[in-house]
C-alpha atoms as a PDB file:
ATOM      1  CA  UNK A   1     275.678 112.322 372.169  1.00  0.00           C
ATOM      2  CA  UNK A   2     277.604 112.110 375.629  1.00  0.00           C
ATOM      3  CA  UNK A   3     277.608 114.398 378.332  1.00  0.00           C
ATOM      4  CA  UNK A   4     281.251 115.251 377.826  1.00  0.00           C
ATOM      5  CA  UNK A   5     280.807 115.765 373.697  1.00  0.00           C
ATOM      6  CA  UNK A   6     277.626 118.052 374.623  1.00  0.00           C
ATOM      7  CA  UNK A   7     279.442 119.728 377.117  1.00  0.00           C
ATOM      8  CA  UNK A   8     282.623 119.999 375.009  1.00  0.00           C
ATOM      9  CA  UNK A   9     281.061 121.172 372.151  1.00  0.00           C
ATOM     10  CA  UNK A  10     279.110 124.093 374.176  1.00  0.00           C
ATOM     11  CA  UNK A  11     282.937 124.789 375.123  1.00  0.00           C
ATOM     12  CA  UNK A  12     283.955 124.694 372.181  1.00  0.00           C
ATOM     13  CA  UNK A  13     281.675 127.111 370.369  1.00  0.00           C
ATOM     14  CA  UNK A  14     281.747 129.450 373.197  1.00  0.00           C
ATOM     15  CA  UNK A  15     286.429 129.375 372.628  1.00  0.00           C
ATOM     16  CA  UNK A  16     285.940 129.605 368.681  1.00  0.00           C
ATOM     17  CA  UNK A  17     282.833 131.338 368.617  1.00  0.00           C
ATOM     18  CA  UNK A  18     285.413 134.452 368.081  1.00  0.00           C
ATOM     19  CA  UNK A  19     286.859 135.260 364.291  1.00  0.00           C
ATOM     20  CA  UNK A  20     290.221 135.066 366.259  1.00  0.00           C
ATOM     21  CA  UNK A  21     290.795 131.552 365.650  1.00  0.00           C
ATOM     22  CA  UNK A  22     290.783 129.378 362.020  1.00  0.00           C
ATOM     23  CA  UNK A  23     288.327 125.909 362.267  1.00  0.00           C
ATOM     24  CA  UNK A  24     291.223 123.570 362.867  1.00  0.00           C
ATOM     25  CA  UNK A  25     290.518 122.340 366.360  1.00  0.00           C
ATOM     26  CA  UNK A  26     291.521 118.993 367.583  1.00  0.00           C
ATOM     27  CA  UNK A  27     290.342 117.209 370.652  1.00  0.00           C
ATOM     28  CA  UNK A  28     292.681 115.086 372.565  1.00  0.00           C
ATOM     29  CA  UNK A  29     292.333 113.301 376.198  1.00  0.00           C
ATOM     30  CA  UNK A  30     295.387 112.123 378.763  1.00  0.00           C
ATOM     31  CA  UNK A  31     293.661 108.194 380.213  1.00  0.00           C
ATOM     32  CA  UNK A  32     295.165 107.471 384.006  1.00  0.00           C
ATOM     33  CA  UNK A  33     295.743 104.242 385.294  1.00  0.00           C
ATOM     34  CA  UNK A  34     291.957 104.063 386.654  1.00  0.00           C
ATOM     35  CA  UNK A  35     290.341 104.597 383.306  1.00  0.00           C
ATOM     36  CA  UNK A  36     289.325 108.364 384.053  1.00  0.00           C
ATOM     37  CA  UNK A  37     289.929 110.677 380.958  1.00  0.00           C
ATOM     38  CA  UNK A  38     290.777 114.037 380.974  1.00  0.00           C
ATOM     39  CA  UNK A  39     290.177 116.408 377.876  1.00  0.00           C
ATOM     40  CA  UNK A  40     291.599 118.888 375.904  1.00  0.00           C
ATOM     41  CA  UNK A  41     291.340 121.146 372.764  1.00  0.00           C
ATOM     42  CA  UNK A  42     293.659 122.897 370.576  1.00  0.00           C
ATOM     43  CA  UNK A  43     293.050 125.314 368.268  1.00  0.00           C
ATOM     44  CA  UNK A  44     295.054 127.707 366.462  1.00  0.00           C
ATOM     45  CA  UNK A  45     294.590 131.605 365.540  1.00  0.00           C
ATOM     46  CA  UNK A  46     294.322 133.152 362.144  1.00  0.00           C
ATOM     47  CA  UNK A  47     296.587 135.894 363.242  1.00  0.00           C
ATOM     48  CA  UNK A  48     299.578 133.756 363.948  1.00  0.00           C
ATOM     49  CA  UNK A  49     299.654 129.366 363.336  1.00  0.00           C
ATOM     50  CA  UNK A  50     302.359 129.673 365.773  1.00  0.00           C
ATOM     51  CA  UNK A  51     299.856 130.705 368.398  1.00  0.00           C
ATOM     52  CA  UNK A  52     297.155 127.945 370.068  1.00  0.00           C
ATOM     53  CA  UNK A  53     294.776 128.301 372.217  1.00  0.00           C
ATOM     54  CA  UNK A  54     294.734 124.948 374.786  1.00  0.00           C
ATOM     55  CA  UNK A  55     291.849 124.566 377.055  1.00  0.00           C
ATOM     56  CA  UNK A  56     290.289 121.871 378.846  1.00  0.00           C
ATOM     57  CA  UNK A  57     287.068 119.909 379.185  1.00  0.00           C
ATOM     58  CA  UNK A  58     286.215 118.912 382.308  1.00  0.00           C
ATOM     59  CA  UNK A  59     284.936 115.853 383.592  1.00  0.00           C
ATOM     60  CA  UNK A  60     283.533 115.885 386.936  1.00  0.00           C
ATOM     61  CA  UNK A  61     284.851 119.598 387.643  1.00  0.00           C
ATOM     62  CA  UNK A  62     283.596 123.036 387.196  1.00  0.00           C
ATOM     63  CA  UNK A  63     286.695 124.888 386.048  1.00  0.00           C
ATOM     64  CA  UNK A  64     287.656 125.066 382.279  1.00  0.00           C
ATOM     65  CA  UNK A  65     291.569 125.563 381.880  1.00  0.00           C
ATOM     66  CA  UNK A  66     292.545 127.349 379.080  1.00  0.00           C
ATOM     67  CA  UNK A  67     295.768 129.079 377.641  1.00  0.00           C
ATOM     68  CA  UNK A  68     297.006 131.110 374.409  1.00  0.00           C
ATOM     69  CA  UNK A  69     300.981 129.929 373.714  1.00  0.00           C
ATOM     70  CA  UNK A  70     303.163 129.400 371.498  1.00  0.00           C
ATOM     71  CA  UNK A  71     304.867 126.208 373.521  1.00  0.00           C
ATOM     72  CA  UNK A  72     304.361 122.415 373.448  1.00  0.00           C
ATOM     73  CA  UNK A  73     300.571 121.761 373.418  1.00  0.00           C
ATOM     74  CA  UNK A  74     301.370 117.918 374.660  1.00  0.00           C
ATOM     75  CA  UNK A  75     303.337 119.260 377.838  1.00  0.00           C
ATOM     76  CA  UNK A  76     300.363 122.032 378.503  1.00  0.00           C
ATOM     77  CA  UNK A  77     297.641 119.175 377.741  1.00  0.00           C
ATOM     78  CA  UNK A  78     299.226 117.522 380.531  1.00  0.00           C
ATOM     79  CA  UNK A  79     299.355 120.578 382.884  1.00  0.00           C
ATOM     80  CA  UNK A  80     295.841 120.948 382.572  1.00  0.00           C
ATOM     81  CA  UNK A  81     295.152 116.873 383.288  1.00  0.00           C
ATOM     82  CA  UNK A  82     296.477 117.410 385.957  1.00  0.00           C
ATOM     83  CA  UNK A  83     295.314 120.963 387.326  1.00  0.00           C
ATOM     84  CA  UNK A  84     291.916 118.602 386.963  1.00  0.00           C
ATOM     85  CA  UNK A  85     293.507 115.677 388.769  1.00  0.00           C
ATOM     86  CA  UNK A  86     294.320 118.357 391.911  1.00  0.00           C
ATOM     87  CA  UNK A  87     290.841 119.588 391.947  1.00  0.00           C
ATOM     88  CA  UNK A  88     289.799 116.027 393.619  1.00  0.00           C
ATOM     89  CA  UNK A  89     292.096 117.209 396.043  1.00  0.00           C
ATOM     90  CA  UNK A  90     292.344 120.479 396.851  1.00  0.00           C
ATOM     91  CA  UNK A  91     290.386 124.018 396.253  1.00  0.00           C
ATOM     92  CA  UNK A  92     291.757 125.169 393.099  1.00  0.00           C
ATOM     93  CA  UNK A  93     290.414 128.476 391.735  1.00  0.00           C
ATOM     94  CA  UNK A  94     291.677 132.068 390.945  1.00  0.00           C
ATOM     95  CA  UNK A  95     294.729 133.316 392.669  1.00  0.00           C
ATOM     96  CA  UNK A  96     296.018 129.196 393.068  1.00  0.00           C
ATOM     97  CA  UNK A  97     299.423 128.158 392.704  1.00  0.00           C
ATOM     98  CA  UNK A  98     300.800 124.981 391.118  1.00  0.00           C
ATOM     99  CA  UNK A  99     304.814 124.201 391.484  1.00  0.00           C
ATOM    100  CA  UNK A 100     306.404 122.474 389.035  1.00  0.00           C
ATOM    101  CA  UNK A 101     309.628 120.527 388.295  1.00  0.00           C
ATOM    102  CA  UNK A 102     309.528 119.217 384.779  1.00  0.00           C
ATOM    103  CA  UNK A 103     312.855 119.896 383.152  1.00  0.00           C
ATOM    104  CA  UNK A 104     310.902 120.768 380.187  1.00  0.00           C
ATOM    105  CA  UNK A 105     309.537 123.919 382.642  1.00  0.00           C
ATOM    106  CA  UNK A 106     312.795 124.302 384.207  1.00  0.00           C
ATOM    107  CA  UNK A 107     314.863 124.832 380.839  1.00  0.00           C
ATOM    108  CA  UNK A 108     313.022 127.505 380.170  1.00  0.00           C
ATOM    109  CA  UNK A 109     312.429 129.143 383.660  1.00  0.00           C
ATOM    110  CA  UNK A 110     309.015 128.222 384.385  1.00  0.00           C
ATOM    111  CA  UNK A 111     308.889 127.405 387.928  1.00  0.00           C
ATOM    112  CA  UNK A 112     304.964 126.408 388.121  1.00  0.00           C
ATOM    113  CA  UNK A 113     301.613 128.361 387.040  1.00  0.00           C
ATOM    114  CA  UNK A 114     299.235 130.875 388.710  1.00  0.00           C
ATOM    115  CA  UNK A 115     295.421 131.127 387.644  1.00  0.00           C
ATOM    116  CA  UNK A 116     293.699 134.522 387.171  1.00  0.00           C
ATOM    117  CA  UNK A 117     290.456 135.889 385.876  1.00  0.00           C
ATOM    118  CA  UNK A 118     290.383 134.965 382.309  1.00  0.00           C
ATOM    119  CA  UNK A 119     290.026 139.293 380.910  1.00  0.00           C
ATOM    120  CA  UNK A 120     293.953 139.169 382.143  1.00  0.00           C
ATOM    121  CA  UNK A 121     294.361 138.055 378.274  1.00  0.00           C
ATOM    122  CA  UNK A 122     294.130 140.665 375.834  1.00  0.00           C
ATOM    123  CA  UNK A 123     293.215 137.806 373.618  1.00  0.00           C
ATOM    124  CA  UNK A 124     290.795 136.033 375.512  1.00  0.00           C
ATOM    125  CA  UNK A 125     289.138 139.034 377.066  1.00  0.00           C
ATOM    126  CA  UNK A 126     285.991 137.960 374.923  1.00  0.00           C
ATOM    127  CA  UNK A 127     285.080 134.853 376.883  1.00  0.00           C
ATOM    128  CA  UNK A 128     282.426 135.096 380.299  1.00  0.00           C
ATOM    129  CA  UNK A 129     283.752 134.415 383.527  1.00  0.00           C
ATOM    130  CA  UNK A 130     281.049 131.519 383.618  1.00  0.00           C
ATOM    131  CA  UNK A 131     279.944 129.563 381.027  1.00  0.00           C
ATOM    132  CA  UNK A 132     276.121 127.403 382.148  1.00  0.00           C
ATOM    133  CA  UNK A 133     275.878 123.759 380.321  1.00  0.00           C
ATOM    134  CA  UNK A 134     272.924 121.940 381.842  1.00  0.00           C
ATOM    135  CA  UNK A 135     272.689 124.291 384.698  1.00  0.00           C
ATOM    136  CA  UNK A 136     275.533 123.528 386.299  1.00  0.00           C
ATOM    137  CA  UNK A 137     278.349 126.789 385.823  1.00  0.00           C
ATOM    138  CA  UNK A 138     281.576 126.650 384.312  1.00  0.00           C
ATOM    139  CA  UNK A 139     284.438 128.865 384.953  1.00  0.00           C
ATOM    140  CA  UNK A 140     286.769 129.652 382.345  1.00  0.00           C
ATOM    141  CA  UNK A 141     290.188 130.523 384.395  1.00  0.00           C
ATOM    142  CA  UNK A 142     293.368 131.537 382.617  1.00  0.00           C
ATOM    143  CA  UNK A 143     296.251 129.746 383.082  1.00  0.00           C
ATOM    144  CA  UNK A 144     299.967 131.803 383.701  1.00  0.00           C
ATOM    145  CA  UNK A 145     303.358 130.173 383.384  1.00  0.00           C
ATOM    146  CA  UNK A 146     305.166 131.719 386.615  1.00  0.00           C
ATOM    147  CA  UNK A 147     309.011 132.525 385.845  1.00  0.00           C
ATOM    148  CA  UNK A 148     311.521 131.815 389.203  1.00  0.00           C
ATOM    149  CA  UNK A 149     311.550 135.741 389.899  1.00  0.00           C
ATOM    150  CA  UNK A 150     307.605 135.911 389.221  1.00  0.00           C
ATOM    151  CA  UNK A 151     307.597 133.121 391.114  1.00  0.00           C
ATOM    152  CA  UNK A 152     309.383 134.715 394.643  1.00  0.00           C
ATOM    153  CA  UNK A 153     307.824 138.137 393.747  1.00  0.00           C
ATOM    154  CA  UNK A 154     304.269 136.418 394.549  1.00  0.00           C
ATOM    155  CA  UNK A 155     305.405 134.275 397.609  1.00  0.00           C
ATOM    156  CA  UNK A 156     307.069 137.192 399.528  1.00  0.00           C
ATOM    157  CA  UNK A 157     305.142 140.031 398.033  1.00  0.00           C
ATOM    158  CA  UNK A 158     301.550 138.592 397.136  1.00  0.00           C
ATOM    159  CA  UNK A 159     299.049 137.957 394.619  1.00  0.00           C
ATOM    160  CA  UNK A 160     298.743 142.342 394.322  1.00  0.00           C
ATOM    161  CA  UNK A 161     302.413 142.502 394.085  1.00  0.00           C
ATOM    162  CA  UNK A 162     302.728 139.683 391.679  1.00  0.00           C
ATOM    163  CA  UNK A 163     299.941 141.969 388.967  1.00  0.00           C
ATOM    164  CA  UNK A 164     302.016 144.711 389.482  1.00  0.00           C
ATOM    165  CA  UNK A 165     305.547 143.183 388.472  1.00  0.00           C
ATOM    166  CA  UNK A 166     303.475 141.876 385.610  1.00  0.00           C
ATOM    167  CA  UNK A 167     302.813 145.234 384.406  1.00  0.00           C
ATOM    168  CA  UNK A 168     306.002 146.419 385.442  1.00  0.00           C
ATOM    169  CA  UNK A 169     308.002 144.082 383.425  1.00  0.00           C
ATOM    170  CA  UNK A 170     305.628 143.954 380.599  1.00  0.00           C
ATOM    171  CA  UNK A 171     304.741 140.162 381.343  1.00  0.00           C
ATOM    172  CA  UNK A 172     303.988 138.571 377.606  1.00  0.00           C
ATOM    173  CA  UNK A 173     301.099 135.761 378.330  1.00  0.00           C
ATOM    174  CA  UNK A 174     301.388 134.312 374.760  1.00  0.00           C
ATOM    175  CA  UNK A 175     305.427 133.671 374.569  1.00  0.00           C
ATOM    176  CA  UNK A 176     306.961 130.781 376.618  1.00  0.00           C
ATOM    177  CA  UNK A 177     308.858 128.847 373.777  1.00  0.00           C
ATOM    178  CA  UNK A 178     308.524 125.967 375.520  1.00  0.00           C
ATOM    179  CA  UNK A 179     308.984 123.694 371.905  1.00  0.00           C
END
């Protein structure tokens, strides 16, 4: 078995590990130019087939990426290749912000993503914080499509100000209809 199977599958059965979700998961992986995969998983809950859960598996990083929508799995597989792909380059953690102009995004008013604390879901409350494969840490970090108003609420206001307007404005984190 590879590292990345091992450590997927450790992933894996930490995500479904919860009777939230029904068996069906699928592993996928985006391939750059260089040869370097990055991977994903989808899986779907029992509550609602509409609903999937998308997370990564990372290759040479210690964050796992993971989201609960209703959208375009593809176009959030992507995201998440390349939140990985940025981590080569930058600090990317809790509180980061990623702009975005895919028209895909744009159509439906999602001007980039902001990553919190994974208990922010009131689905994925369940998961740890950190997940330890091989003693290295993994953190599991949630993954928020940012509307254009969310989006200049957090850049003039701040990351505080941002939580707030969320719970102001009733923010659903399942609902982007990005089909």
């Amino acid at each position: 078995m590879s590292d990345i199977q091992r450590k997927g599958s450790v992933i894996l059965n930490a995500v479904i590990g919860n009777d939230l979700f029904n068996d069906d998961c699928n592993l996928y992986y985006f391939e750059r130019e260089d040869g370097v995969k990055r991977y994903q998983a989808v899986i779907t809950l029992q509550s609602d087939v509409n609903l999937q859960v998308i997370f990564s598996i990372p290759t040479n990083t210690n964050n796992i990426y993971i989201m609960v929508s209703d959208g375009d799995t593809h176009l959030i597989r992507q995201l998440f290749a390349m939140l990985e792909d940025s981590e080569e380059h930058e600090q990317v953690g809790i509180g980061f912000v990623q702009l975005f102009n895919d028209i895909r995004l744009i159509a439906n008013d999602v001007k980039g993503i902001i990553l919190l604390p994974i208990n922010t879901s009131n689905i994925l409350n369940f998961l740890p914080y950190q997940i330890e494969i091989k003693e290295i840490n993994y953190n599991f970090i949630l993954v928020v499509f940012l509307s254009t108003n969310e989006y200049v609420e957090w850049q003039t206001k701040g990351h505080d100000a941002l939580m707030d307007y969320f719970i102001e404005n009733e923010k659903d984190l399942v609902s982007f209809n990005l089909s």
